[in-house]
PDB file of N, CA and C in Angstrom:
ATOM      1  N   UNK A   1       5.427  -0.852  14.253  1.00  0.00           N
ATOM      2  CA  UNK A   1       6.330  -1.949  14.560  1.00  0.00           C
ATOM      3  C   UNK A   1       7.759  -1.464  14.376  1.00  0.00           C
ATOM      4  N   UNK A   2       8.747  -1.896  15.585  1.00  0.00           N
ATOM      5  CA  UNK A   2      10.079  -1.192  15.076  1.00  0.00           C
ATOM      6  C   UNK A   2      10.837  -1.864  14.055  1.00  0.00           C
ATOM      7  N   UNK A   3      11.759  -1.435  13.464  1.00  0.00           N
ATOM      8  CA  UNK A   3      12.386  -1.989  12.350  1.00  0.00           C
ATOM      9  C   UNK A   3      13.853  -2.481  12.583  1.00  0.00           C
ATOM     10  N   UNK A   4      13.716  -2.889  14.253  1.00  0.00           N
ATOM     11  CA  UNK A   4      14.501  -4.127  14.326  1.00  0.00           C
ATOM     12  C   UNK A   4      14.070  -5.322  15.075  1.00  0.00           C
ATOM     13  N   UNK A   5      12.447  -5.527  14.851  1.00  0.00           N
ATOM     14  CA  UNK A   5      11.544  -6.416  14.472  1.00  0.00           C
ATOM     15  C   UNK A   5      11.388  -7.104  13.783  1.00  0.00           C
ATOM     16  N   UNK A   6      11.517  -8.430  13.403  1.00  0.00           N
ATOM     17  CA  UNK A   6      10.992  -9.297  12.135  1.00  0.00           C
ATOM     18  C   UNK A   6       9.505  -9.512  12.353  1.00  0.00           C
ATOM     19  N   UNK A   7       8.872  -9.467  10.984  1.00  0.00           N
ATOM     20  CA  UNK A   7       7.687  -9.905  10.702  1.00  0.00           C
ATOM     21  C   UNK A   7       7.298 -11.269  10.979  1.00  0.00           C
ATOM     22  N   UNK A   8       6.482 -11.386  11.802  1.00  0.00           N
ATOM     23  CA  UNK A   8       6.153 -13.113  11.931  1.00  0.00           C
ATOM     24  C   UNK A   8       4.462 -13.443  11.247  1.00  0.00           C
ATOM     25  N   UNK A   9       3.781 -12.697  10.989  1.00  0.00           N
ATOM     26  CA  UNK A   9       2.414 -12.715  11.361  1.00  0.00           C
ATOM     27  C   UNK A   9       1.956 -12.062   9.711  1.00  0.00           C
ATOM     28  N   UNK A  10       0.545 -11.887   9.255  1.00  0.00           N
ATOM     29  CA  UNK A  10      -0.163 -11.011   8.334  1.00  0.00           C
ATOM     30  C   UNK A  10       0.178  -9.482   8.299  1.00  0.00           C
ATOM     31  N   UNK A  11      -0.832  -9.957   9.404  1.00  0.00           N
ATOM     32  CA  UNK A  11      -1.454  -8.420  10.367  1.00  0.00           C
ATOM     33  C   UNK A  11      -0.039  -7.745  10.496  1.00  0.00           C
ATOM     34  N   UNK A  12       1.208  -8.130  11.211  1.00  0.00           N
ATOM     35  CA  UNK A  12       2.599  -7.391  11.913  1.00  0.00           C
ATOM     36  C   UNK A  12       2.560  -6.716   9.770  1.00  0.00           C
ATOM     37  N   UNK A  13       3.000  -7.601   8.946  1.00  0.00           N
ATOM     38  CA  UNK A  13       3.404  -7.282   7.763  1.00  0.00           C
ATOM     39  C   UNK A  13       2.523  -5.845   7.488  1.00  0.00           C
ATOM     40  N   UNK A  14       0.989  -6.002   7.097  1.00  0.00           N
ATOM     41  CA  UNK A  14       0.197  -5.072   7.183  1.00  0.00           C
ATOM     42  C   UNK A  14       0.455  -4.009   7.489  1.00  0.00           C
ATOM     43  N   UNK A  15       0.593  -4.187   9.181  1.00  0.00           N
ATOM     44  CA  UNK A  15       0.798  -2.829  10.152  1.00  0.00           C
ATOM     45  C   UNK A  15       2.060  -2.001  10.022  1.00  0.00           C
ATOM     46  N   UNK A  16       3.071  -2.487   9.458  1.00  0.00           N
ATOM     47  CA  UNK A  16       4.205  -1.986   9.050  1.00  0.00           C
ATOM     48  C   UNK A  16       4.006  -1.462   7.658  1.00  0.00           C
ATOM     49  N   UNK A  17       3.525  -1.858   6.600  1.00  0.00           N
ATOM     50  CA  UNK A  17       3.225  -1.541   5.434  1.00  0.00           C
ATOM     51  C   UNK A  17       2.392  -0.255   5.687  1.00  0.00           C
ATOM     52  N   UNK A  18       1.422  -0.481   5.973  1.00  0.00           N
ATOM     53  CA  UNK A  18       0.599   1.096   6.127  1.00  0.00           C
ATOM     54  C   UNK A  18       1.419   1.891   7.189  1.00  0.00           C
ATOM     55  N   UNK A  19       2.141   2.058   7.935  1.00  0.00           N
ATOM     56  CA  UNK A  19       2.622   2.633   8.672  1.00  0.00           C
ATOM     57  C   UNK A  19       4.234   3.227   7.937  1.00  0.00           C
ATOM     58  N   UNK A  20       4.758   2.263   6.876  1.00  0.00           N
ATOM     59  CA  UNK A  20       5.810   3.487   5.893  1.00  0.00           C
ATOM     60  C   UNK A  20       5.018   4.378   5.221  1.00  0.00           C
ATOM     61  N   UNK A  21       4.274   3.608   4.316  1.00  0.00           N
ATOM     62  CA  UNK A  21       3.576   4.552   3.382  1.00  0.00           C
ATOM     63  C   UNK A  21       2.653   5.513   4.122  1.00  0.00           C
ATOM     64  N   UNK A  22       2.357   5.344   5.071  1.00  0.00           N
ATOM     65  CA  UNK A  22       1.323   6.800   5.624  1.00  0.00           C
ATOM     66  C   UNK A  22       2.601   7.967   6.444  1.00  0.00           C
ATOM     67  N   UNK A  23       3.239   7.222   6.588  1.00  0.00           N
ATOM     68  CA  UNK A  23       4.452   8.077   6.833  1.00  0.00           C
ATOM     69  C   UNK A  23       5.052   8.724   5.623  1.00  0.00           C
ATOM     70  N   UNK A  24       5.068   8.821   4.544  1.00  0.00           N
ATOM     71  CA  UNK A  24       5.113   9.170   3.054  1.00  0.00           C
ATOM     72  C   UNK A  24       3.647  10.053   2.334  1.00  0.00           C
ATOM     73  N   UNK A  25       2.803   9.957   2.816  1.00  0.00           N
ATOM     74  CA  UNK A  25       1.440  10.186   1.791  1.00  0.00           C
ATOM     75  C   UNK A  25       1.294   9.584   0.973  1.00  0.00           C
ATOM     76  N   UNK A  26       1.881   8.433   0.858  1.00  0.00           N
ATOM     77  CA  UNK A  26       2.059   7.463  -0.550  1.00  0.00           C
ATOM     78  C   UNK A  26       0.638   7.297  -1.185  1.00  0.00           C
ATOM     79  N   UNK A  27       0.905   7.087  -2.473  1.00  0.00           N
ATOM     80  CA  UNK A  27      -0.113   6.556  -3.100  1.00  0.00           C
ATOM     81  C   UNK A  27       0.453   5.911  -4.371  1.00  0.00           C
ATOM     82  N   UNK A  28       0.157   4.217  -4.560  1.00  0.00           N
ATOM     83  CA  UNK A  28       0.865   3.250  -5.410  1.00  0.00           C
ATOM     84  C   UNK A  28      -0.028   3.006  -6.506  1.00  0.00           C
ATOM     85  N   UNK A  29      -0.046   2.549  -7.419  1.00  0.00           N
ATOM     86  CA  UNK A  29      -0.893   1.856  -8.490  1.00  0.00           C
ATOM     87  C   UNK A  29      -0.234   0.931  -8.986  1.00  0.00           C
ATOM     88  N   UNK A  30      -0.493  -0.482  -9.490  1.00  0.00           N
ATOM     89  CA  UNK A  30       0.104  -1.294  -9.671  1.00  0.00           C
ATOM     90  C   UNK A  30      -1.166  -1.844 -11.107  1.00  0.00           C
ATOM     91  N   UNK A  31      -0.919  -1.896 -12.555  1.00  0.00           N
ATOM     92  CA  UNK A  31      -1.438  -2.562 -13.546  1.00  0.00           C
ATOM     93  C   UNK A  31      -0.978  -4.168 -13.818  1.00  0.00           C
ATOM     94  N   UNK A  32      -2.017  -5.295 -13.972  1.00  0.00           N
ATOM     95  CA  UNK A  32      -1.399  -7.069 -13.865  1.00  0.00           C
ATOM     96  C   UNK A  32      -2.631  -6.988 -15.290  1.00  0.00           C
ATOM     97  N   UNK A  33      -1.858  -7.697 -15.904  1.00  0.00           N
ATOM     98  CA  UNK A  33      -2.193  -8.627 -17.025  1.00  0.00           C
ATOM     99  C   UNK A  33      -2.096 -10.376 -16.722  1.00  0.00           C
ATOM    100  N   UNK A  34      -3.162 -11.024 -16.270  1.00  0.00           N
ATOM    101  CA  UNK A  34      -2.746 -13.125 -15.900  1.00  0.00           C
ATOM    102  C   UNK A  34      -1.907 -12.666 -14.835  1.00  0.00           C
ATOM    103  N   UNK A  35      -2.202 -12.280 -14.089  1.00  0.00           N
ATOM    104  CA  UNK A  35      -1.105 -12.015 -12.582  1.00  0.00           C
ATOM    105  C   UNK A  35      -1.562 -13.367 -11.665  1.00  0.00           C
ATOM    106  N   UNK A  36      -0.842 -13.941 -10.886  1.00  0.00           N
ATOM    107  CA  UNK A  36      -1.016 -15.007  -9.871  1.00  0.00           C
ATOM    108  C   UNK A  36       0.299 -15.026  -8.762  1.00  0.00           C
ATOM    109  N   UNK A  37       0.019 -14.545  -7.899  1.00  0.00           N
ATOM    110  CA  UNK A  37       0.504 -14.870  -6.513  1.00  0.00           C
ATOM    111  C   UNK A  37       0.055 -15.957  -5.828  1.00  0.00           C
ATOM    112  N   UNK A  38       0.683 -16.531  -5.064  1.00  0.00           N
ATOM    113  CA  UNK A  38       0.853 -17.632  -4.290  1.00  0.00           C
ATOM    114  C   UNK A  38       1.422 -16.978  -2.509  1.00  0.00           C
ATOM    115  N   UNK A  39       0.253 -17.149  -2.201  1.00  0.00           N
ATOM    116  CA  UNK A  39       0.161 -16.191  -0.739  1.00  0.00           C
ATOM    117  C   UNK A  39       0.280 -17.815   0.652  1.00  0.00           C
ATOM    118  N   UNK A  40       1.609 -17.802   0.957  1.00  0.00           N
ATOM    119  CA  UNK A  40       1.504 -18.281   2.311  1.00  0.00           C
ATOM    120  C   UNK A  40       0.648 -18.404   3.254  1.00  0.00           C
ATOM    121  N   UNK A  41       0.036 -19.868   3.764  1.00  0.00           N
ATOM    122  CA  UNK A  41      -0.244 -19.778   4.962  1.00  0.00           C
ATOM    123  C   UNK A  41       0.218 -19.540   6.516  1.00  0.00           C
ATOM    124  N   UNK A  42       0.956 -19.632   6.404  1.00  0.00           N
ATOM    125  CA  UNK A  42       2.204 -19.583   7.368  1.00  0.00           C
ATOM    126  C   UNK A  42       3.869 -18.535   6.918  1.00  0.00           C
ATOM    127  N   UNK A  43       4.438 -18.513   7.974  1.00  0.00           N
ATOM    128  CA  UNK A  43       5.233 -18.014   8.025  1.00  0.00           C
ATOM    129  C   UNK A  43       6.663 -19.427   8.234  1.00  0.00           C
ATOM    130  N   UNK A  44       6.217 -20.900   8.093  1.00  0.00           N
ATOM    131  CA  UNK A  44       6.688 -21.585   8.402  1.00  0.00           C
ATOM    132  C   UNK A  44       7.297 -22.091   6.823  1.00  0.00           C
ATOM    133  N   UNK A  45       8.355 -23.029   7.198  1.00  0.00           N
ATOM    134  CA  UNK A  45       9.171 -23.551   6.118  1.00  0.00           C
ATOM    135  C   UNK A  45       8.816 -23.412   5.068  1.00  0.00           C
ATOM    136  N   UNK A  46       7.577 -24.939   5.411  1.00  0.00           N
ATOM    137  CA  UNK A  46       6.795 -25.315   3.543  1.00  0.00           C
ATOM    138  C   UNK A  46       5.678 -24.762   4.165  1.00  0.00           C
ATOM    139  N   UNK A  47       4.734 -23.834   3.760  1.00  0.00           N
ATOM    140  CA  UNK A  47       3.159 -23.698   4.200  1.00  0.00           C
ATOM    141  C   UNK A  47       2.776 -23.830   2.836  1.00  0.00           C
ATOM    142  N   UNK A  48       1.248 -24.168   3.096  1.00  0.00           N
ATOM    143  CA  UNK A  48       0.480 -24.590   2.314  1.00  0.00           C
ATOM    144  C   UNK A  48       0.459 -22.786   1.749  1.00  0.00           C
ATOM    145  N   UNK A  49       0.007 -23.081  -0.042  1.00  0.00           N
ATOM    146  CA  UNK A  49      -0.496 -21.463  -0.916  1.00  0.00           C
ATOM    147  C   UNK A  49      -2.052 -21.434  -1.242  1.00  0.00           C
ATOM    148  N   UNK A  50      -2.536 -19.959  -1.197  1.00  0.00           N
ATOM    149  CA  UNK A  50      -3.454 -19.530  -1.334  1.00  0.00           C
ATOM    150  C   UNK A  50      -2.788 -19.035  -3.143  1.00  0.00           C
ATOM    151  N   UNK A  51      -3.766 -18.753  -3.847  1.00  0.00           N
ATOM    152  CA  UNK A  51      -3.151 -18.509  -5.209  1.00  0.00           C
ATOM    153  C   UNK A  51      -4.223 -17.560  -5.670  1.00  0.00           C
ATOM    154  N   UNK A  52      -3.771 -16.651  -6.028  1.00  0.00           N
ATOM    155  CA  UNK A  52      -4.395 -15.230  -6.189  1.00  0.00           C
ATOM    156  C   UNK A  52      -4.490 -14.589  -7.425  1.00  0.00           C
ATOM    157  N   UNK A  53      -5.088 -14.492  -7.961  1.00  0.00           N
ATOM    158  CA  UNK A  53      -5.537 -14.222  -9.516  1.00  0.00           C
ATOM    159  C   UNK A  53      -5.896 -12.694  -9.437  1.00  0.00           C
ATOM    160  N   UNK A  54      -5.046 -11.442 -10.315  1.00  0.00           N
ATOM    161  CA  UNK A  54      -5.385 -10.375 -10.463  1.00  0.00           C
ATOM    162  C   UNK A  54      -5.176  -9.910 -11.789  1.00  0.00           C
ATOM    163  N   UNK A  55      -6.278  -9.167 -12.269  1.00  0.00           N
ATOM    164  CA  UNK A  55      -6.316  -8.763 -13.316  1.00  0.00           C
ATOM    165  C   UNK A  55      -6.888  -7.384 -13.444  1.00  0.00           C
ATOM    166  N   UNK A  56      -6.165  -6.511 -13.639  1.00  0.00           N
ATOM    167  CA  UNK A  56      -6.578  -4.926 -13.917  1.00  0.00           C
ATOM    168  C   UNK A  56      -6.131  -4.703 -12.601  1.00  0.00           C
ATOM    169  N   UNK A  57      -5.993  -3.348 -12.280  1.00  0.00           N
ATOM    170  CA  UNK A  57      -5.689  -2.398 -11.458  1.00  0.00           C
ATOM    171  C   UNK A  57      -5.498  -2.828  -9.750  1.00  0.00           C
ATOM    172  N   UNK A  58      -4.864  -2.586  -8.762  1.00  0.00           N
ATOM    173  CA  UNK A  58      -4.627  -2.732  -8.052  1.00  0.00           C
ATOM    174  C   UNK A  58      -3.834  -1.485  -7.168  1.00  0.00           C
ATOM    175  N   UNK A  59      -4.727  -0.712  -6.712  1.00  0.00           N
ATOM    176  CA  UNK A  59      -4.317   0.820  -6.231  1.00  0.00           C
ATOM    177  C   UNK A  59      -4.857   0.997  -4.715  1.00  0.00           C
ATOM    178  N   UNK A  60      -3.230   1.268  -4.096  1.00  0.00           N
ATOM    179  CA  UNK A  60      -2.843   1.168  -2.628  1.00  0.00           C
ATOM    180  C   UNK A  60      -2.715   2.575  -2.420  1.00  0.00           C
ATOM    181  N   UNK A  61      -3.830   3.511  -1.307  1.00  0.00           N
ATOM    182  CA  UNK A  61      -3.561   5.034  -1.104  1.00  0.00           C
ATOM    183  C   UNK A  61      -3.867   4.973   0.040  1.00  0.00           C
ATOM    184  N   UNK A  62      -3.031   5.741   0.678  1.00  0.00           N
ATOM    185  CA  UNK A  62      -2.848   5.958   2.096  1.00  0.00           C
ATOM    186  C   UNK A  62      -2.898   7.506   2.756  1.00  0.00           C
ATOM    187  N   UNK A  63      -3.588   7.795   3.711  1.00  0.00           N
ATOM    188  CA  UNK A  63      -3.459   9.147   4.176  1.00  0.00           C
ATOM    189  C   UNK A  63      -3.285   8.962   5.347  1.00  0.00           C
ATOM    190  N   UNK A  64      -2.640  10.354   6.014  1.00  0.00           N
ATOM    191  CA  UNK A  64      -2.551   9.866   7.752  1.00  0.00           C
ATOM    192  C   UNK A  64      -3.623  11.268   8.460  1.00  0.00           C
ATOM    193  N   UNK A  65      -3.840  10.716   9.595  1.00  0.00           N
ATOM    194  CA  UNK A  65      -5.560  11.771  10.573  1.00  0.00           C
ATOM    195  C   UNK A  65      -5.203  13.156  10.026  1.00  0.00           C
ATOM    196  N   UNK A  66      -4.632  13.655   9.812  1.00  0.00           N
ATOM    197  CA  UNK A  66      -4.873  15.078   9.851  1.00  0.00           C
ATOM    198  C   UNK A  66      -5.075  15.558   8.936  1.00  0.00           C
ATOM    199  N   UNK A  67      -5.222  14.314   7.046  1.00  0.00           N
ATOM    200  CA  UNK A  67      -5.272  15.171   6.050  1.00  0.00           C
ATOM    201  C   UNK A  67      -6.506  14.361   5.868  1.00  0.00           C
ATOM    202  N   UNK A  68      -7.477  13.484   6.435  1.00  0.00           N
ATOM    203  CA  UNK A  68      -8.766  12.703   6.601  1.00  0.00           C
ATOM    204  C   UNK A  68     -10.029  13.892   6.846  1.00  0.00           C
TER     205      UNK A  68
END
């Protein structure tokens, strides 16, 4: 997605997300103790929340085709 694009969508957010970090080799780890997000339904004003409960580890690794 180009990056003078706004995100409207999940998926657009997603596809841009894996597409810096695989452009990087990234690999994230993230530790939550009582963690809760509140995940949008929409991209609209007020949308209704999804509410997301994480606890322990949360590890985002990315590779791109040629090191697969």
């Amino acid at each position: 997605m180009p990056s003078d694009q706004e995100t409207h969508t999940w998926p657009e957010l997603a596809i841009g997300l894996y597409d810096k970090l695989t452009e990087r080799d990234a690999a994230i780890s993230y530790a939550f103790d009582q963690f809760e997000l509140g995940i949008p339904s929409s991209t609209s004003g007020d949308p209704k929340l999804a509410v997301w409960r994480i606890h322990g580890t949360l590890k985002i690794t990315t590779r791109n085709g040629k090191d697969a």
